[in-house]
Protein backbone atom coordinates (compact mmCIF):
# COMPACT_ATOMS: atom_id res chain seq x y z
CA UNK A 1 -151.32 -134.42 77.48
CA UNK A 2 -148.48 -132.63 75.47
CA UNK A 3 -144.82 -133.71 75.15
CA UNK A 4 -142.50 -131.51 73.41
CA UNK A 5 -138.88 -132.92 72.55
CA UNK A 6 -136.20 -130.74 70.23
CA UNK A 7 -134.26 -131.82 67.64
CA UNK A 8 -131.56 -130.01 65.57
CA UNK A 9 -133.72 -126.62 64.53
CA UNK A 10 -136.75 -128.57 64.65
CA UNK A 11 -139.52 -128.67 67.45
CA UNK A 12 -141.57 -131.94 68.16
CA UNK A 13 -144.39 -132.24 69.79
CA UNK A 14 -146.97 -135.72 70.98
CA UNK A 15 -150.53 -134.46 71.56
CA UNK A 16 -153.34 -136.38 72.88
CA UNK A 17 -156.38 -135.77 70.33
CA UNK A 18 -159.46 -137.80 71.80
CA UNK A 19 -157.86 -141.73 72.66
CA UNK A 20 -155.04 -141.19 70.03
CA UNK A 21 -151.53 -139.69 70.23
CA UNK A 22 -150.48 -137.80 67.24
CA UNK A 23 -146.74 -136.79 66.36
CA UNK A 24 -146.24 -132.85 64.98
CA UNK A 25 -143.56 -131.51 64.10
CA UNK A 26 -142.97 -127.15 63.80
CA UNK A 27 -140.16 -126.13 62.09
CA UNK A 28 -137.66 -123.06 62.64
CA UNK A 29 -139.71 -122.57 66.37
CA UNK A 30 -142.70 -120.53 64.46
CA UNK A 31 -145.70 -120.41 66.90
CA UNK A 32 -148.60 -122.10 66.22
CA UNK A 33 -151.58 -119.99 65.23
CA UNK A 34 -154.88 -120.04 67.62
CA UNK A 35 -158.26 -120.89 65.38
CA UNK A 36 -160.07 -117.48 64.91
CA UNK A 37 -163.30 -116.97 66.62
CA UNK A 38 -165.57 -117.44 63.40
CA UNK A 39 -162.98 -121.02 62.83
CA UNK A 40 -164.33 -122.16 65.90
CA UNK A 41 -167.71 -121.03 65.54
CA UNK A 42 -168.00 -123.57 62.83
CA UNK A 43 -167.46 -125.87 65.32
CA UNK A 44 -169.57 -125.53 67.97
CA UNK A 45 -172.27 -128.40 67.60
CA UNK A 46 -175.62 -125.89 66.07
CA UNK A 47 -173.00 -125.33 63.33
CA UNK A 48 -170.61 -128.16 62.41
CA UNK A 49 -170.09 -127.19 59.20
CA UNK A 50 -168.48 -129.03 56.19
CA UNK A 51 -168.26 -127.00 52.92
CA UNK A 52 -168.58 -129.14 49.63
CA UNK A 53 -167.22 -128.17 45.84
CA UNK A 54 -168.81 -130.89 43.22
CA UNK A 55 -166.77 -129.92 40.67
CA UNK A 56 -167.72 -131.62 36.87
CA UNK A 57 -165.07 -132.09 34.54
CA UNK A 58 -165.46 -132.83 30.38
CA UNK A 59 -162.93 -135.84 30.49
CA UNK A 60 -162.14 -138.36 32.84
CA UNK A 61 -159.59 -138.01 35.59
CA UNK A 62 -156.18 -139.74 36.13
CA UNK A 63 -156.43 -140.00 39.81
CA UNK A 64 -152.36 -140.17 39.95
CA UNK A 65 -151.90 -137.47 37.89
CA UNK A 66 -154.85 -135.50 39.71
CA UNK A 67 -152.96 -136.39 42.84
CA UNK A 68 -149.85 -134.98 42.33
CA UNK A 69 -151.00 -131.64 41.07
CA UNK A 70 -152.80 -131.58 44.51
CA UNK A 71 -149.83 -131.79 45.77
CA UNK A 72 -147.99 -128.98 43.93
CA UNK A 73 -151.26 -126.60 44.12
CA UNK A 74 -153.29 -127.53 47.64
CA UNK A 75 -150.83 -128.58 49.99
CA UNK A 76 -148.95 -125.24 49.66
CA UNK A 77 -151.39 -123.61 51.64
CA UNK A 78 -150.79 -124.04 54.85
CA UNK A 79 -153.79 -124.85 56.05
CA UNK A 80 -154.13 -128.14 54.18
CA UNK A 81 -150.77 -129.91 56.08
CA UNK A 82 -152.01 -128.47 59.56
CA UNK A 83 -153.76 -130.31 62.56
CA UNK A 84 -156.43 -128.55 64.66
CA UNK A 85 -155.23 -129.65 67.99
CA UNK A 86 -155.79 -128.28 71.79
CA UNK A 87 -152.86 -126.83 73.02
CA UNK A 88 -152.83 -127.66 77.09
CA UNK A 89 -150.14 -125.12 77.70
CA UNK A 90 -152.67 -122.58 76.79
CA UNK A 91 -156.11 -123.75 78.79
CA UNK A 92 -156.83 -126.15 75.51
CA UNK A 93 -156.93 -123.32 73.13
CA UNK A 94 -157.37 -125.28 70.24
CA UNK A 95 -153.96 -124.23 67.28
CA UNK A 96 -153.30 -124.80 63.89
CA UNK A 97 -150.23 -127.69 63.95
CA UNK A 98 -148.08 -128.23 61.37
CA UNK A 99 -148.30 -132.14 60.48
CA UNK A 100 -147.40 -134.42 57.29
CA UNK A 101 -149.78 -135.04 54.62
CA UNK A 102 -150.13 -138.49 53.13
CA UNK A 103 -152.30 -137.68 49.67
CA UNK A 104 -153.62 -141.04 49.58
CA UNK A 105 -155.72 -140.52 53.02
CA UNK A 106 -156.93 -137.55 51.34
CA UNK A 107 -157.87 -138.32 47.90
CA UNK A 108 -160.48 -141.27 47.69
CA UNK A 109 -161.08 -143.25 44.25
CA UNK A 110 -164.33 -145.36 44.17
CA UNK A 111 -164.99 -147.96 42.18
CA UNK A 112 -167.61 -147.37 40.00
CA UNK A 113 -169.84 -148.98 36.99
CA UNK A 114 -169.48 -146.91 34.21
CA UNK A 115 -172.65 -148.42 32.86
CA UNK A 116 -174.82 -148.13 35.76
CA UNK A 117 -178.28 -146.93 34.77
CA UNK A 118 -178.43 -143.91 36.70
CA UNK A 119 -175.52 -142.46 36.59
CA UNK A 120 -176.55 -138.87 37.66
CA UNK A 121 -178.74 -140.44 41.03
CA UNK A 122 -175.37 -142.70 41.53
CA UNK A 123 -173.14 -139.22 42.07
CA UNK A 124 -175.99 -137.36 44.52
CA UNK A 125 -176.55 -140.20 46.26
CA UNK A 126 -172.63 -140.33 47.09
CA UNK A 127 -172.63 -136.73 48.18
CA UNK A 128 -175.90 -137.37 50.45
CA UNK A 129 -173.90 -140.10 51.81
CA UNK A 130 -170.94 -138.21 52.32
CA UNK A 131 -172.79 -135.49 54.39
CA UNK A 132 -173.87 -138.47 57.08
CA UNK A 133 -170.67 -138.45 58.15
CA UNK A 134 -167.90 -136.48 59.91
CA UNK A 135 -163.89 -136.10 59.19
CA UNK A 136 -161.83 -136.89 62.11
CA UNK A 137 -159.39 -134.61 63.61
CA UNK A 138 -156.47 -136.51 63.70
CA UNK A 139 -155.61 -135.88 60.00
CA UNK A 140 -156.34 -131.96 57.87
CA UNK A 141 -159.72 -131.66 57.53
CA UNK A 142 -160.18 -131.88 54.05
CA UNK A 143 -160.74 -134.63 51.08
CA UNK A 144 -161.36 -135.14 47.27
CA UNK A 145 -163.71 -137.84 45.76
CA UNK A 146 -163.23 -138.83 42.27
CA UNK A 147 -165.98 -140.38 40.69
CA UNK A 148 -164.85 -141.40 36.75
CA UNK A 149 -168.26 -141.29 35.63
CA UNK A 150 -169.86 -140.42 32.88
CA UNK A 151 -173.25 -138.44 33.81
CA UNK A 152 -175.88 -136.12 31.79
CA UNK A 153 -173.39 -132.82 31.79
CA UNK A 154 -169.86 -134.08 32.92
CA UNK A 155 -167.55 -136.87 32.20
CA UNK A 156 -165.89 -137.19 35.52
CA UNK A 157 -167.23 -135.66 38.62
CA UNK A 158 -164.83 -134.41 41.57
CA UNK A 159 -166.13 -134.26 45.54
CA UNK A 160 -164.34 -131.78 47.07
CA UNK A 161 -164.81 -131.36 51.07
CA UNK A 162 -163.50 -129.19 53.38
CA UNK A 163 -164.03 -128.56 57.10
CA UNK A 164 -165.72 -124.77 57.41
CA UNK A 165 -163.08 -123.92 60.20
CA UNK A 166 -160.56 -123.98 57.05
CA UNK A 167 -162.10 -121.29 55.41
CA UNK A 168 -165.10 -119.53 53.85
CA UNK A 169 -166.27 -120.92 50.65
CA UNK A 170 -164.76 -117.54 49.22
CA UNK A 171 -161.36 -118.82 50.29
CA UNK A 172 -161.69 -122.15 48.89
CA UNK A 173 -163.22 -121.16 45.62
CA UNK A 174 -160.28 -118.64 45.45
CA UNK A 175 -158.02 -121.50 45.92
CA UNK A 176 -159.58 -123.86 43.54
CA UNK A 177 -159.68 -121.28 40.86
CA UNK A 178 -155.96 -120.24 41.55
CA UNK A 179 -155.06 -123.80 40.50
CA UNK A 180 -156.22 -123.77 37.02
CA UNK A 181 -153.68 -122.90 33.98
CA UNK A 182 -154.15 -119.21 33.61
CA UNK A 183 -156.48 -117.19 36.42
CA UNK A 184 -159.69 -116.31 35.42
CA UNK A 185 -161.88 -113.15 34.99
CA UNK A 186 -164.67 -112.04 37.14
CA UNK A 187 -167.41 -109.32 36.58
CA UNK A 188 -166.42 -106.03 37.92
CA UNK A 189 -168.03 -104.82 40.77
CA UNK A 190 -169.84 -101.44 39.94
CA UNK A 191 -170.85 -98.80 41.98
CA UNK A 192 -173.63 -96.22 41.02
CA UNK A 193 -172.38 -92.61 41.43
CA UNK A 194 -174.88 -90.91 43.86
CA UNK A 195 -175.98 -87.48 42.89
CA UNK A 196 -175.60 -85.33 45.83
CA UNK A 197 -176.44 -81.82 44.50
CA UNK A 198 -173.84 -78.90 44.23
CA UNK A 199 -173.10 -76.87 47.09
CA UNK A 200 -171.72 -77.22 50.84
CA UNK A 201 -175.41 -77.47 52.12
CA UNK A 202 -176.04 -80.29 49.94
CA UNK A 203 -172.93 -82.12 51.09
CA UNK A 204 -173.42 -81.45 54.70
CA UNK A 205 -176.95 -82.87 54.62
CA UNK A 206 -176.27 -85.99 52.56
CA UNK A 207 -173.35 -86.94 54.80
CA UNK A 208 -175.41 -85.98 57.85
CA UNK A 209 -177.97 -87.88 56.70
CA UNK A 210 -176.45 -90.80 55.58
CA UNK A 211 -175.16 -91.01 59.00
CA UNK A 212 -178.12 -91.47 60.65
CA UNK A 213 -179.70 -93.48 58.46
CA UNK A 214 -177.39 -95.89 58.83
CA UNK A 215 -177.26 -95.95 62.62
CA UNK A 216 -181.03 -96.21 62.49
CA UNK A 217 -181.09 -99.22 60.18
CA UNK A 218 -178.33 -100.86 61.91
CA UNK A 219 -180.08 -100.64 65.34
CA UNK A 220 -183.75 -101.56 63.92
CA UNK A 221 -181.87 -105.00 61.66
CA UNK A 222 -180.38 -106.28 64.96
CA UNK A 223 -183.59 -106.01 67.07
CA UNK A 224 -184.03 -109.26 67.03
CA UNK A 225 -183.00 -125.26 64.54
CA UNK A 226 -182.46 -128.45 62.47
CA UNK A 227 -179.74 -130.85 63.78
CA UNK A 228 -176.48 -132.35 62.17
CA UNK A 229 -178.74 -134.83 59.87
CA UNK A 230 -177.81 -135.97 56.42
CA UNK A 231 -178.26 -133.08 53.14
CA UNK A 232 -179.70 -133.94 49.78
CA UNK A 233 -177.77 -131.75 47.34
CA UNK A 234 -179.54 -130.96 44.09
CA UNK A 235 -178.82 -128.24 41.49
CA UNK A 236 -180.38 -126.44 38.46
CA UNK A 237 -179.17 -124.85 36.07
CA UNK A 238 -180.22 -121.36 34.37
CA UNK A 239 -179.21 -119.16 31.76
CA UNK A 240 -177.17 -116.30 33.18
CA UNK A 241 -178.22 -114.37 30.14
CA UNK A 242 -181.59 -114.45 31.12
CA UNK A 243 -181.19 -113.02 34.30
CA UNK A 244 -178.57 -110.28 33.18
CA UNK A 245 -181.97 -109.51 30.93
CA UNK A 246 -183.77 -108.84 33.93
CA UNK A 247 -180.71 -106.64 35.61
CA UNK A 248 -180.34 -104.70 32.76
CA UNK A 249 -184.56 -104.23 32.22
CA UNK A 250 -185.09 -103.25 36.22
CA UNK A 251 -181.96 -101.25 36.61
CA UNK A 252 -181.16 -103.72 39.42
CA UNK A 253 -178.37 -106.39 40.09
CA UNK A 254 -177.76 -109.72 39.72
CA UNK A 255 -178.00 -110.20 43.26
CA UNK A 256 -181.13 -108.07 43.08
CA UNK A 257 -182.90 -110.94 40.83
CA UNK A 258 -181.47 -113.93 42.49
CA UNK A 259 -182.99 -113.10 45.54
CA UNK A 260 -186.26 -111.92 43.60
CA UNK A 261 -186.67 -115.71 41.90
CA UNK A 262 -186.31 -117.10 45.18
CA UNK A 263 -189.07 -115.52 46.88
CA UNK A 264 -191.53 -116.12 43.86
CA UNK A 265 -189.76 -119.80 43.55
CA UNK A 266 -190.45 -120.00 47.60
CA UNK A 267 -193.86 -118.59 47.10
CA UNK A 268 -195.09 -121.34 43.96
CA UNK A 269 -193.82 -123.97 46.06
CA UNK A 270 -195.61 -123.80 49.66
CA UNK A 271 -198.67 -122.50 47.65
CA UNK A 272 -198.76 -125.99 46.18
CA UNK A 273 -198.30 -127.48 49.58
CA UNK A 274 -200.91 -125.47 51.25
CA UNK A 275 -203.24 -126.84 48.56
CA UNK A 276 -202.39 -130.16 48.69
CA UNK A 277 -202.75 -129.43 52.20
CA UNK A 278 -206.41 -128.39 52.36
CA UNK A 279 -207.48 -131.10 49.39
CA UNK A 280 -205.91 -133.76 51.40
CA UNK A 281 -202.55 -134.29 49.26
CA UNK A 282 -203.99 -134.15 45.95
CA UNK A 283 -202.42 -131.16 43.63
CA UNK A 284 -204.52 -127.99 43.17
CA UNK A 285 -204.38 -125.35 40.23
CA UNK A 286 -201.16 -123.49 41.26
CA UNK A 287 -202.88 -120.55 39.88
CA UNK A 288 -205.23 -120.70 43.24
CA UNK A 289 -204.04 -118.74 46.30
CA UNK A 290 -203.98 -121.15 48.94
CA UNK A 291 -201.32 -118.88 50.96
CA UNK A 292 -202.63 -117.55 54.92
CA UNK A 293 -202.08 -114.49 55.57
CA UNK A 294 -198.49 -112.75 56.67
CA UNK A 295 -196.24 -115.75 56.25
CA UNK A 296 -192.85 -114.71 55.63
CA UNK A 297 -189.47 -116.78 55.99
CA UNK A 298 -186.44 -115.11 57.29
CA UNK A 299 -182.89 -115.98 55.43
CA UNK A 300 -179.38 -115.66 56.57
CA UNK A 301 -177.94 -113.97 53.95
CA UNK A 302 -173.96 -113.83 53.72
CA UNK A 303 -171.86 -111.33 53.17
CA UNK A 304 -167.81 -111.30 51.63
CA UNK A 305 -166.41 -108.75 54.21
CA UNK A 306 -163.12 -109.00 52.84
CA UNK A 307 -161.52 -105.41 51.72
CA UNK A 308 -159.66 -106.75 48.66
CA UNK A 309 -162.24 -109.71 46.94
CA UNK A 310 -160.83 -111.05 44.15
CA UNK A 311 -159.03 -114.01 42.58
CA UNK A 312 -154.84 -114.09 43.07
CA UNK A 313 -152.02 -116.32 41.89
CA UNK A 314 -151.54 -119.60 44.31
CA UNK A 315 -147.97 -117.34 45.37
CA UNK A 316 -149.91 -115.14 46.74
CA UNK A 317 -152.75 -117.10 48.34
CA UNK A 318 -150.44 -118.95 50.25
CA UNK A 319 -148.25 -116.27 51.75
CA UNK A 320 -148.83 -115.70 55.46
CA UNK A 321 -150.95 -112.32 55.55
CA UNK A 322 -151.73 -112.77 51.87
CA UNK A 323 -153.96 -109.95 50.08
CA UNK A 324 -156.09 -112.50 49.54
CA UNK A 325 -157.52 -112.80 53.45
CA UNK A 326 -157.65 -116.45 53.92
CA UNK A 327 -160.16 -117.78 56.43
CA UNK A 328 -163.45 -117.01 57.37
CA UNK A 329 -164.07 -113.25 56.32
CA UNK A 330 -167.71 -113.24 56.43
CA UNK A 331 -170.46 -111.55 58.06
CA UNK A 332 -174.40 -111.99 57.60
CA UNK A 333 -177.59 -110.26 57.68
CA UNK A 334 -181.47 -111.44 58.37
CA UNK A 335 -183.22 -111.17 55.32
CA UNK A 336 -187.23 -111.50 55.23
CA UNK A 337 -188.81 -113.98 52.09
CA UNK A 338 -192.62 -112.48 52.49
CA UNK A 339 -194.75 -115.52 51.28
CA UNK A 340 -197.08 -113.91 48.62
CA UNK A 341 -198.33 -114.89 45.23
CA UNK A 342 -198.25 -111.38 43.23
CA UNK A 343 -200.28 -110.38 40.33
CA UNK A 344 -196.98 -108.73 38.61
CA UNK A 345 -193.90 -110.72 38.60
CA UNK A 346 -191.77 -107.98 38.31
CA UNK A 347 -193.38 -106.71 41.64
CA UNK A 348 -190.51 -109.52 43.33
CA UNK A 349 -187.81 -107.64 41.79
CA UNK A 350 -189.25 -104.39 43.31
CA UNK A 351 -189.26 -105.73 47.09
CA UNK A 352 -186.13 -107.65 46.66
CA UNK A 353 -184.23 -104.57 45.36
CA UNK A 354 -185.51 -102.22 48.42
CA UNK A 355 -184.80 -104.59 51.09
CA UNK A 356 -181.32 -105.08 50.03
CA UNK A 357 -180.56 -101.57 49.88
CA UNK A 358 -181.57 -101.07 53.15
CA UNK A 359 -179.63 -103.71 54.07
CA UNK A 360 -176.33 -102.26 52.27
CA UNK A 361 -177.42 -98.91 54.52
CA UNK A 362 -176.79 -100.54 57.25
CA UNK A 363 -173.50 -101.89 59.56
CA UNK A 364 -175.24 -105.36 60.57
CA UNK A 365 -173.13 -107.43 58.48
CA UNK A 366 -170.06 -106.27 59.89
CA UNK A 367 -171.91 -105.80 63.45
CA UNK A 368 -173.07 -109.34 63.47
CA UNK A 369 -169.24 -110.73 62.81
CA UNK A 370 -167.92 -109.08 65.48
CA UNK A 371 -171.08 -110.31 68.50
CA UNK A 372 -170.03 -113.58 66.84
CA UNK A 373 -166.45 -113.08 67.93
CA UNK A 374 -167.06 -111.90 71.35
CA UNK A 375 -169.46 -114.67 71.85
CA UNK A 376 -166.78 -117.41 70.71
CA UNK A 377 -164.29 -116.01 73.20
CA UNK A 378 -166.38 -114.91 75.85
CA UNK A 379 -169.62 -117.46 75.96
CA UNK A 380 -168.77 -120.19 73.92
CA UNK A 381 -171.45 -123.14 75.01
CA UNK A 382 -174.47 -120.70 74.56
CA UNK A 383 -174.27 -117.47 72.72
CA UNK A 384 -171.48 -118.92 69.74
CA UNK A 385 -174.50 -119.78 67.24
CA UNK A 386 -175.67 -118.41 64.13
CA UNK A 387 -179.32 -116.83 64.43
CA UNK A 388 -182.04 -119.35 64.21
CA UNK A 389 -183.61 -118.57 61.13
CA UNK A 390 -185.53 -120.47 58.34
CA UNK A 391 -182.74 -120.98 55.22
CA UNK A 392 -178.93 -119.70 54.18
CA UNK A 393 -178.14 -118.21 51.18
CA UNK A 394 -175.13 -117.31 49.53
CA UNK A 395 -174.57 -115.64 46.00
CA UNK A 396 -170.70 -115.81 44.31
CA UNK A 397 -169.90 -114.65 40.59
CA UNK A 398 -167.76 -116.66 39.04
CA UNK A 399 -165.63 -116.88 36.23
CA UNK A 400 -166.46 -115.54 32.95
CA UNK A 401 -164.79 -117.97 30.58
CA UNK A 402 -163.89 -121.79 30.41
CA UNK A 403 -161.32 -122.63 32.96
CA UNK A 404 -159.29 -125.76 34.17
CA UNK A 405 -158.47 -126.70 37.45
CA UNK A 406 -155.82 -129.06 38.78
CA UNK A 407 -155.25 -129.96 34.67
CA UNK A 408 -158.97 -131.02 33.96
CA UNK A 409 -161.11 -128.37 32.27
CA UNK A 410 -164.20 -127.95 34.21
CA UNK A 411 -167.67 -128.32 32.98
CA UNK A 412 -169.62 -126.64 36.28
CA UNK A 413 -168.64 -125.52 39.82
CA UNK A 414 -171.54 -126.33 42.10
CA UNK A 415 -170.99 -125.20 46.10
CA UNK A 416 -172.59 -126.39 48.97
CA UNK A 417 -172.67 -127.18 52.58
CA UNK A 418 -174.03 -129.52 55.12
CA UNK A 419 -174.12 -129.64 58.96
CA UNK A 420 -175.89 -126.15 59.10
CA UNK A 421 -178.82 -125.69 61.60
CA UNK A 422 -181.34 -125.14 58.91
CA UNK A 423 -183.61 -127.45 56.20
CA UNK A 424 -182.69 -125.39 53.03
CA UNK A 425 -179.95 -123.62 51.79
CA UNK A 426 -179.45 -122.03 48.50
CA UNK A 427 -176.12 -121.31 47.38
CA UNK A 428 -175.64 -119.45 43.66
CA UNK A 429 -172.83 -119.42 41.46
CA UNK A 430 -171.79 -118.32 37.62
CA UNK A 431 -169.91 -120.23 35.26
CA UNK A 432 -169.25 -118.92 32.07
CA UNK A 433 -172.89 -118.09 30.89
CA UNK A 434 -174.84 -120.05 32.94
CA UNK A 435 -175.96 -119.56 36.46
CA UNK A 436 -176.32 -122.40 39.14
CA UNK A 437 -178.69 -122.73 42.19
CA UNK A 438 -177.63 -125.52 44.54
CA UNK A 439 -179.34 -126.49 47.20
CA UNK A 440 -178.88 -128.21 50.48
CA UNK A 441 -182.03 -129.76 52.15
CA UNK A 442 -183.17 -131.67 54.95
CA UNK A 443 -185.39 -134.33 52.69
CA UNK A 444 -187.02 -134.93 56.16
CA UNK A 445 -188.93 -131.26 55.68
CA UNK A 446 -187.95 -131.01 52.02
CA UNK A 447 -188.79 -133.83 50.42
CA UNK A 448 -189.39 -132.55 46.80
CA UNK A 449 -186.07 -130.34 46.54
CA UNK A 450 -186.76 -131.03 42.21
CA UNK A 451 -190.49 -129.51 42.38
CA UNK A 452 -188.56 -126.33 44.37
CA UNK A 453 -185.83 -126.43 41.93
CA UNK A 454 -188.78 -126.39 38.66
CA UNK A 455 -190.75 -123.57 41.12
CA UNK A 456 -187.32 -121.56 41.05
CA UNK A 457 -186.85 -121.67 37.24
CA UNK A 458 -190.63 -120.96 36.25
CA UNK A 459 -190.17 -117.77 38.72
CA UNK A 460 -187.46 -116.48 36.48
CA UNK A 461 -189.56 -117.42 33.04
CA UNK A 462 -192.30 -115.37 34.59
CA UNK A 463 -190.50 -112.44 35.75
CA UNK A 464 -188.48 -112.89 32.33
CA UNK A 465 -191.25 -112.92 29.91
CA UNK A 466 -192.84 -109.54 32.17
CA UNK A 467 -190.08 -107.69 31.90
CA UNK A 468 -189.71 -108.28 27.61
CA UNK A 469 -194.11 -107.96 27.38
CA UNK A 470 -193.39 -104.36 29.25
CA UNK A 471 -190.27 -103.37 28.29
CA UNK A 472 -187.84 -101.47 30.34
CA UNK A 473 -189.04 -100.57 33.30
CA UNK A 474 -189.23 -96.85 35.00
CA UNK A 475 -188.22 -96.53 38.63
């Protein structure tokens, strides 16, 4: 039920949201904005999806102070003072409703023991908590935790939590990193010239072919579930120098290697369960194949589909059609993990570098984002899902040098996500010169996320210490 009253230049409106009525007021008679189709995606109930930031700072915070900077920095974006309501006037479409903000419903401040023994088990077990649970939709859809505790790499840890519907984690790492006291740098994003011969024929054939090839791939790609249970969120950290060792050596990208120490990380780790599988649970030399045959795991990879990615000033991220593309700007493609333990390391770098450029020759990313649209608005109950697959991943560079946000210099930036329809996620990020890998796992089929974690790290030693025993490599 909706009751709309006016008031002076003002609009007011009473809502019914579940058993409670909320007030909302909409100022100067501006309409309020439907949800996008991949906003409501997120919540259809295969893919409920909260994003969390665990942000670490190197001194403690003054929740007050912390507080009102949210106040001058967050709550200018729209978004963060808005309601997601169902309009009745419009068949329930469900609209973005301006509302007030009370920051103390938003920002929570535990107490803690500062001298608790475990101190870093104390702040995961307070995110694995967190993800048990589910924000209602009576107030924003978004909250900060700040834990003043000392752990092993941070002096004061931030939760940060956001509904998906809000935005992409591009958007809200954007936003976070728009906040700090000067914005930061990024790496550049490079593109190999293509030599395409001299000539008209030359031309004519590339473009020809190029064409094709990427109607072919596009139609071949799209020839083609967990449920909302609690996440443990664990993280390790590597040496982004290390890996920009391997780029360099392989002529390949950072992505190119990320994906690479996955699928040797992936491969360690189920060969140790497939052993302890076959000597009934005791560990076996991981040296031994234990692998069958023709296993291989199939990833949701995502893709930024945004035409101008980049980092802007908070002015301009929260300007109605800001260059910065708030929202949910992402598409994704079905990435195969083949399940093999190879003789040469750098043999993972080979197969992860072809399948991702056939996957950049191809539209699927963009192709999948818009099926995802039409099934939001036209089928809603049964096609509106992501593609059942085994894990997510997500890779994001970030910034190059030390930055603060919100007044607090940060120590790491670690993203995740819970709610999704599968038992692992990975989600990397840069800080600085280190490189993060956090994952999100269903401890009911993951139980060991720290074993996967030490699987992931001896992958890149091993493709690491190949590639400096051989040298730079020849394609």
């Amino acid at each position: 039920m909706e009751v709309e009253h006016m008031k002076g230049g003002l609009r007011s409106r009473s809502y019914n949201l579940g058993f409670k009525r909320i007030k909302v007021r909409e100022e100067n008679g501006e309409e309020e904005e439907p949800l996008s189709p991949m906003a409501r995606m997120f919540h259809q109930p295969e893919s409920n999806i909260y994003i969390v930031v665990i942000v670490g700072y190197k001194r403690l915070i003054d929740p007050d102070v912390y507080k009102t900077n949210l106040t001058k920095t967050f709550l200018k974006h729209p978004r963060f003072s808005c309601l997601q309501v169902a309009d009745e006037k419009s068949g329930g479409e469900v609209k973005w409703v301006k509302t007030n903000v009370d920051i103390n419903q938003h920002v929570k401040v535990p107490m803690v023991d500062p001298y608790m023994a475990s101190p870093d088990k104390f702040v995961e077990d307070y995110v694995a908590n967190l993800s048990k649970t589910r924000m209602s939709m009576s107030l924003p859809m978004w909250d900060f935790h700040i834990l003043n505790l000392k752990t092993s790499d941070a002096e004061s840890t931030v939760v940060v939590r956001v509904h998906h519907s809000l935005a992409d984690g591009t958007s809200l790492m954007a936003l976070l990193l728009s906040c700090s006291d000067a914005l930061p740098s990024f790496p550049a994003m490079k593109k190999k010239p293509i030599s395409r011969g001299a000539g008209w024929f030359p031309i004519w054939f590339w473009k020809s072919w190029s064409v094709l090839l990427l109607m072919w791939n596009t139609l071949v790609d799209m020839d083609v579930d967990v449920a909302f249970t609690p996440r443990r969120i664990v993280r390790r950290t590597f040496s982004l120098d290390d890996v920009k060792l391997v780029k360099t050596a392989t002529h390949t990208t950072v992505n190119d290697v990320v994906l690479a120490m996955t699928q040797a990380g992936l491969s360690r780790y189920l060969n140790r369960k497939y052993g302890q599988a076959k000597s009934d649970g005791e560990a076996r030399e991981s040296c031994e194949n234990n692998l069958p045959n023709n296993i291989r795991l199939t990833a949701t990879l995502f893709i930024n589909l945004r035409t101008s990615p980049g980092i802007y000033a908070l002015e301009e991220m929260v300007k109605k059609n800001s260059k910065a593309e708030w929202g949910n700007k992402i598409g994704y493609v079905l990435y195969p993990f083949k399940i093999e333990l190879k003789d040469n390391p750098l043999d993972y770098i080979r197969d992860a570098k072809a399948k991702i450029d056939r996957k950049k020759a191809t539209l699927e990313a963009k192709f999948r984002l818009f099926l995802a649209k039409v099934f939001v608005r036209f089928y809603p109950t049964k096609l509106a899902k992501f593609p059942s697959t085994t894990m997510w991943f997500s890779n994001v560079a970030g910034p190059q040098e030390p930055i603060s946000i919100l007044g607090n210099q940060v120590a790491f930036i670690a993203p995740s996500i819970y709610g999704q329809p599968v038992a692992l996620t990975i989600h990397v990020v840069s800080y600085v010169n280190k490189m993060s890998m956090v994952l999100s796992v269903d401890e009911d089929i993951i139980a060991d996320p720290y074993q996967l974690c030490d699987d992931l790290e001896e992958a890149l030693k091993l493709i690491k210490n190949c590639v400096i025993g051989q040298g730079v490599i020849d394609n």
